[in-house]
N, C-alpha and C. Protein backbone atom coordinates (compact mmCIF):
# COMPACT_ATOMS: atom_id res chain seq x y z
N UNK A 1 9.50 16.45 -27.93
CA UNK A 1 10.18 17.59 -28.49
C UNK A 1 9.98 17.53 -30.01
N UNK A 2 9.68 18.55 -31.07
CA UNK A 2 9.47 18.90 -32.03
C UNK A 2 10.51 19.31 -33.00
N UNK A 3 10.56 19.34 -33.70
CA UNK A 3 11.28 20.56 -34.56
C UNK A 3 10.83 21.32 -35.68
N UNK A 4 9.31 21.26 -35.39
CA UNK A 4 8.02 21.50 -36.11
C UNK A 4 7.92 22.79 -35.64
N UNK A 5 7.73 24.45 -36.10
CA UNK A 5 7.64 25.34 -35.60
C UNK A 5 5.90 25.63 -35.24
N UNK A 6 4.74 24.69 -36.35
CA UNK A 6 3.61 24.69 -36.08
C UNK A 6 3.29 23.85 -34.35
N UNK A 7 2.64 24.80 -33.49
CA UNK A 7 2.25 24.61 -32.29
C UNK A 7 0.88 23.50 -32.66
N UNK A 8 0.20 23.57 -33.28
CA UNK A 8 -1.35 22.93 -33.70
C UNK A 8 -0.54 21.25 -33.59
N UNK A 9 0.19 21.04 -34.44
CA UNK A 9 0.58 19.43 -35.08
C UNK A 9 1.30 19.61 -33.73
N UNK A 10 1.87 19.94 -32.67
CA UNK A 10 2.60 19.29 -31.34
C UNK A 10 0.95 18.99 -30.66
N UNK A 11 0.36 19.97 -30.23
CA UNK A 11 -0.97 20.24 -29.66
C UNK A 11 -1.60 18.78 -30.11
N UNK A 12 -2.32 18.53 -30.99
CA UNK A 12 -2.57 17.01 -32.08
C UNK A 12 -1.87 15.99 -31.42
N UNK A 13 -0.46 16.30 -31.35
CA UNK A 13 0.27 15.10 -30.70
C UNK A 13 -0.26 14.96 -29.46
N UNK A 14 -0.01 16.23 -28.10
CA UNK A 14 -0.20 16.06 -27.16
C UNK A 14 -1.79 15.40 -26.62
N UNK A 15 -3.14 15.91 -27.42
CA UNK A 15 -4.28 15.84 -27.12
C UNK A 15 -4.79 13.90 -27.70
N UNK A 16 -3.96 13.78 -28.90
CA UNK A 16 -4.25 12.07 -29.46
C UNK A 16 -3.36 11.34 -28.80
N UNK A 17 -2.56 11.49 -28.20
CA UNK A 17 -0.99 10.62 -28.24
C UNK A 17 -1.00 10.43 -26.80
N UNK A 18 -1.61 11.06 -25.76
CA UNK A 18 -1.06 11.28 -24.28
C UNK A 18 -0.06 11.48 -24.55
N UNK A 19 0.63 12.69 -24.92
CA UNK A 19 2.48 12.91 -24.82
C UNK A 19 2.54 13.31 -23.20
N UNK A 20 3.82 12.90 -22.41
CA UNK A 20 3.96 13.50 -21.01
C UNK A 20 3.95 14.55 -21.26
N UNK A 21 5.39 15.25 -21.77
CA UNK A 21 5.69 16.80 -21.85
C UNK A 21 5.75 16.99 -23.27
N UNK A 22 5.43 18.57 -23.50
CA UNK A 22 6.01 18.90 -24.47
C UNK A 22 7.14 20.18 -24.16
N UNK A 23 8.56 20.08 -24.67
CA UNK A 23 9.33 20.93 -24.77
C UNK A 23 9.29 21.46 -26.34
N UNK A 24 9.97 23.04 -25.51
CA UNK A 24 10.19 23.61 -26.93
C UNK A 24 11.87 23.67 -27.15
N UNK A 25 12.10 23.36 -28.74
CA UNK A 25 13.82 23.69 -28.99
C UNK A 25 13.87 24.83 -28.19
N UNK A 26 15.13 25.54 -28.35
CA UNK A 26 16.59 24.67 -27.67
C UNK A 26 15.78 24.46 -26.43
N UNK A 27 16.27 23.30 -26.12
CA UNK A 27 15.79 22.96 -24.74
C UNK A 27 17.46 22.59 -23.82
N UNK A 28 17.32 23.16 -22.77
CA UNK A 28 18.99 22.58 -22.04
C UNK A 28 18.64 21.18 -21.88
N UNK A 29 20.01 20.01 -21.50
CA UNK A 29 20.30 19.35 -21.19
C UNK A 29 19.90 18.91 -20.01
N UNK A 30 20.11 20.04 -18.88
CA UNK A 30 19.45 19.25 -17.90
C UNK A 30 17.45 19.37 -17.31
N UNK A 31 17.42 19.70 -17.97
CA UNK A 31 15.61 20.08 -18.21
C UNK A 31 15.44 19.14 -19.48
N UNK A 32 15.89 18.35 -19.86
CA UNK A 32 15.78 17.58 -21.01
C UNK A 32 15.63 15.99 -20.08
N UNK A 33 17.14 16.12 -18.91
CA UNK A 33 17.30 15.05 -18.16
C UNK A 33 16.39 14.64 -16.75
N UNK A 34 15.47 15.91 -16.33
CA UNK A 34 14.68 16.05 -15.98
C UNK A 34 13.41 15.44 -15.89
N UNK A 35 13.18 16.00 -17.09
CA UNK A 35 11.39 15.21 -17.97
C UNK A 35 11.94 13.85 -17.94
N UNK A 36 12.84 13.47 -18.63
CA UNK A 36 12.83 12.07 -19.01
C UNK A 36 13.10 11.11 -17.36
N UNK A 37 13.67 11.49 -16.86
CA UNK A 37 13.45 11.04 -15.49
C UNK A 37 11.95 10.89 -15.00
N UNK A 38 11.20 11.95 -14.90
CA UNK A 38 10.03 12.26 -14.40
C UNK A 38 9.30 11.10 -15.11
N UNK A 39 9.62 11.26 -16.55
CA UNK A 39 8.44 10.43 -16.81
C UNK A 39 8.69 8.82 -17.15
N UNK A 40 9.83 8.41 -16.88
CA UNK A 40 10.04 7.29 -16.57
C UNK A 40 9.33 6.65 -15.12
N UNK A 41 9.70 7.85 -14.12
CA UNK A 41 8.85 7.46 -13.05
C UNK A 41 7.66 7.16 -13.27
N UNK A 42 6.69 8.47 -13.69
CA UNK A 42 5.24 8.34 -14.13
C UNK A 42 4.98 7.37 -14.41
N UNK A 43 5.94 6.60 -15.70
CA UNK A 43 5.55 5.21 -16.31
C UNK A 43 5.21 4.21 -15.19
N UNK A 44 6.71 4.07 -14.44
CA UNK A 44 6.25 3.39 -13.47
C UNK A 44 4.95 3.47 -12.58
N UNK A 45 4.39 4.47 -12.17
CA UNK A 45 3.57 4.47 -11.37
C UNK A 45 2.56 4.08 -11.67
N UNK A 46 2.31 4.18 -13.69
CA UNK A 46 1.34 4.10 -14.17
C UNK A 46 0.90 2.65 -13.63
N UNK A 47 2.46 1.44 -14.42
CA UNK A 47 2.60 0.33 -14.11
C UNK A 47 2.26 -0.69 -12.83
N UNK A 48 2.35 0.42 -11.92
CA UNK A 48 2.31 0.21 -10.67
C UNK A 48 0.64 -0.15 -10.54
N UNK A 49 0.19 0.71 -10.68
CA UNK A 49 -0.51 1.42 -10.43
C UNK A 49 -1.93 0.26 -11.12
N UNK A 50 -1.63 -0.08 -12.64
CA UNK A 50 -2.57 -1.10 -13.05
C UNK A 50 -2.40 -2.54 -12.90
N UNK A 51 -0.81 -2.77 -12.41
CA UNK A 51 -1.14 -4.56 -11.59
C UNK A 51 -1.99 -4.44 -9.88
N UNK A 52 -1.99 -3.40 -9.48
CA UNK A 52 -2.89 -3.41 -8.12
C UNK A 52 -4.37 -3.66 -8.87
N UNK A 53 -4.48 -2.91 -9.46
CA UNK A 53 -5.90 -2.50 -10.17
C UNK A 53 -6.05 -4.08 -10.52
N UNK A 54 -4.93 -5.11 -10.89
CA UNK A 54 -5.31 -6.19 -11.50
C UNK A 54 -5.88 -6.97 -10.11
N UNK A 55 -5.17 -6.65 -9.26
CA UNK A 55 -5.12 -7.66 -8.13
C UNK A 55 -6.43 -7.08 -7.52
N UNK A 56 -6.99 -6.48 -7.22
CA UNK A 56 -8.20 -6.21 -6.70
C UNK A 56 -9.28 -6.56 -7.68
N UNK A 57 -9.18 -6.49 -8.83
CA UNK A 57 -9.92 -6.85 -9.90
C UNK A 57 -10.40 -8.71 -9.79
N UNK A 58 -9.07 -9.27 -9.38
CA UNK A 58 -9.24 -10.83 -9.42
C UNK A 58 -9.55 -10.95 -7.73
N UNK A 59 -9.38 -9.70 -6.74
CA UNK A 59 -9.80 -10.43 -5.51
C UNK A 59 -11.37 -10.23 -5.43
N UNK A 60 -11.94 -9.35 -6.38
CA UNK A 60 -13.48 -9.03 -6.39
C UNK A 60 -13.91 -10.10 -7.10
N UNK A 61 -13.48 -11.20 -8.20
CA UNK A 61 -13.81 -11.93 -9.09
C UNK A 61 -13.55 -12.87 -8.04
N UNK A 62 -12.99 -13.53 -7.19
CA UNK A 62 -12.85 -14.54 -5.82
C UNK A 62 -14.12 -13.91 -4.84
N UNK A 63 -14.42 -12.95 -4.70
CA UNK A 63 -15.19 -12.80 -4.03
C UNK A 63 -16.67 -12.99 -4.78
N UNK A 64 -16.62 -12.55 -5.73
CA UNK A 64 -18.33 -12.56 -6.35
C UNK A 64 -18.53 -14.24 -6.74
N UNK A 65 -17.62 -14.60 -6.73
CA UNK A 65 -17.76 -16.28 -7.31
C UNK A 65 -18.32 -16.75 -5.83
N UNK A 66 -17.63 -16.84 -4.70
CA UNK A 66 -17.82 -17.03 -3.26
C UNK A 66 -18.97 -16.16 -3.28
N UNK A 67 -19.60 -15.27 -2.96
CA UNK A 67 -20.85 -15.53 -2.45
C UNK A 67 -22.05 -15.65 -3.68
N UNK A 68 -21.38 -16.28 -4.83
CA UNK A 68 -22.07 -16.50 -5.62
C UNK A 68 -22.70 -18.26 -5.13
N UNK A 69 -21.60 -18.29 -4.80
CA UNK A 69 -21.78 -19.98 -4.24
C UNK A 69 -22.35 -20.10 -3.10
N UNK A 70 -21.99 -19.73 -2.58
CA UNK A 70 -22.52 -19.81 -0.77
C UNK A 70 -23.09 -18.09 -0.39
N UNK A 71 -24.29 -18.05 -0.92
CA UNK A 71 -24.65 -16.43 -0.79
C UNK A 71 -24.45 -15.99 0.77
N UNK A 72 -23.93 -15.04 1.39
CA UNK A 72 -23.86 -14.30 2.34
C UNK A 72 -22.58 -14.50 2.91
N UNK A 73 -21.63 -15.30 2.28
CA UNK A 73 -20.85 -15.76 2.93
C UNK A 73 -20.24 -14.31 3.16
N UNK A 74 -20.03 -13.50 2.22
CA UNK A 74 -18.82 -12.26 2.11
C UNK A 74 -19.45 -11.16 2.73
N UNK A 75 -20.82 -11.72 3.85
CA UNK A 75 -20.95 -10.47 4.38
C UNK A 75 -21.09 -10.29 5.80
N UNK A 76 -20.71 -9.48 6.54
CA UNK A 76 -20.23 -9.33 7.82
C UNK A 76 -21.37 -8.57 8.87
N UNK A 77 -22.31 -9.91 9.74
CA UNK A 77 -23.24 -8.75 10.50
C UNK A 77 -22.57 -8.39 11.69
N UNK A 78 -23.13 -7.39 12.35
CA UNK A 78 -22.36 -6.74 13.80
C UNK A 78 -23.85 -6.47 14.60
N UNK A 79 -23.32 -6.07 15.86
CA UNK A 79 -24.00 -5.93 16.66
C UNK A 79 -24.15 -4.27 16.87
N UNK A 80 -25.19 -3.86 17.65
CA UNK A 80 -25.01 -2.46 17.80
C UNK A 80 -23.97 -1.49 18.53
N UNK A 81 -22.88 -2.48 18.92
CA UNK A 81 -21.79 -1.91 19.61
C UNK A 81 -20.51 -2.10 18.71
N UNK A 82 -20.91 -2.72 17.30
CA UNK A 82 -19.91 -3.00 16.12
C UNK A 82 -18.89 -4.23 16.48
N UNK A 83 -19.35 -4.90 17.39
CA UNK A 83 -18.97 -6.33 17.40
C UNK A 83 -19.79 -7.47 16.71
N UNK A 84 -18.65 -8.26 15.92
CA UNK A 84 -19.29 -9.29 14.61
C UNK A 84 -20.38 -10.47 15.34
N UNK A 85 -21.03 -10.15 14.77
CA UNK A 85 -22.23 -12.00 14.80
C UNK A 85 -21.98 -13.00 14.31
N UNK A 86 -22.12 -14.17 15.04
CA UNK A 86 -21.76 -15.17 14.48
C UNK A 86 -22.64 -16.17 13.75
């Protein structure tokens, strides 16, 4: 929220800054309580969202080390009826 009547310097904010929302004054209370909810969630999800990213990140780094070591280990042949070979 602003109290800047120039739209350009919010715009600036929104396009450099990632702002979630932008409101304009007067804004009510509960559309105020709203956004900030929302984007608390968002945060979270963001959060969420980049420790998975971590954890697949370090299970691909366990994996490329493993068949870095023992090449083929991480790979799975089948048969033509899609049952595994041993």
């Amino acid at each position: 929220m602003t109290g800047v009547e120039d739209v350009k310097i919010a715009m600036k904010a929104i396009n450099e800054a990632g702002v979630y929302k932008f409101l304009l004054k007067p804004c009510g209370s509960e559309v105020l309580k709203i956004t900030v909810k929302r984007a608390v969630e968002t945060l979270e999800l963001i959060r969420e969202r980049d420790a998975l990213l971590e954890k697949v990140r370090a299970r691909d780094a366990v994996l490329n080390r493993l068949e870095k070591e023992h090449p083929g280990i991480t790979q799975v042949r089948r048969d033509s009826d899609g049952f595994i070979i041993g």
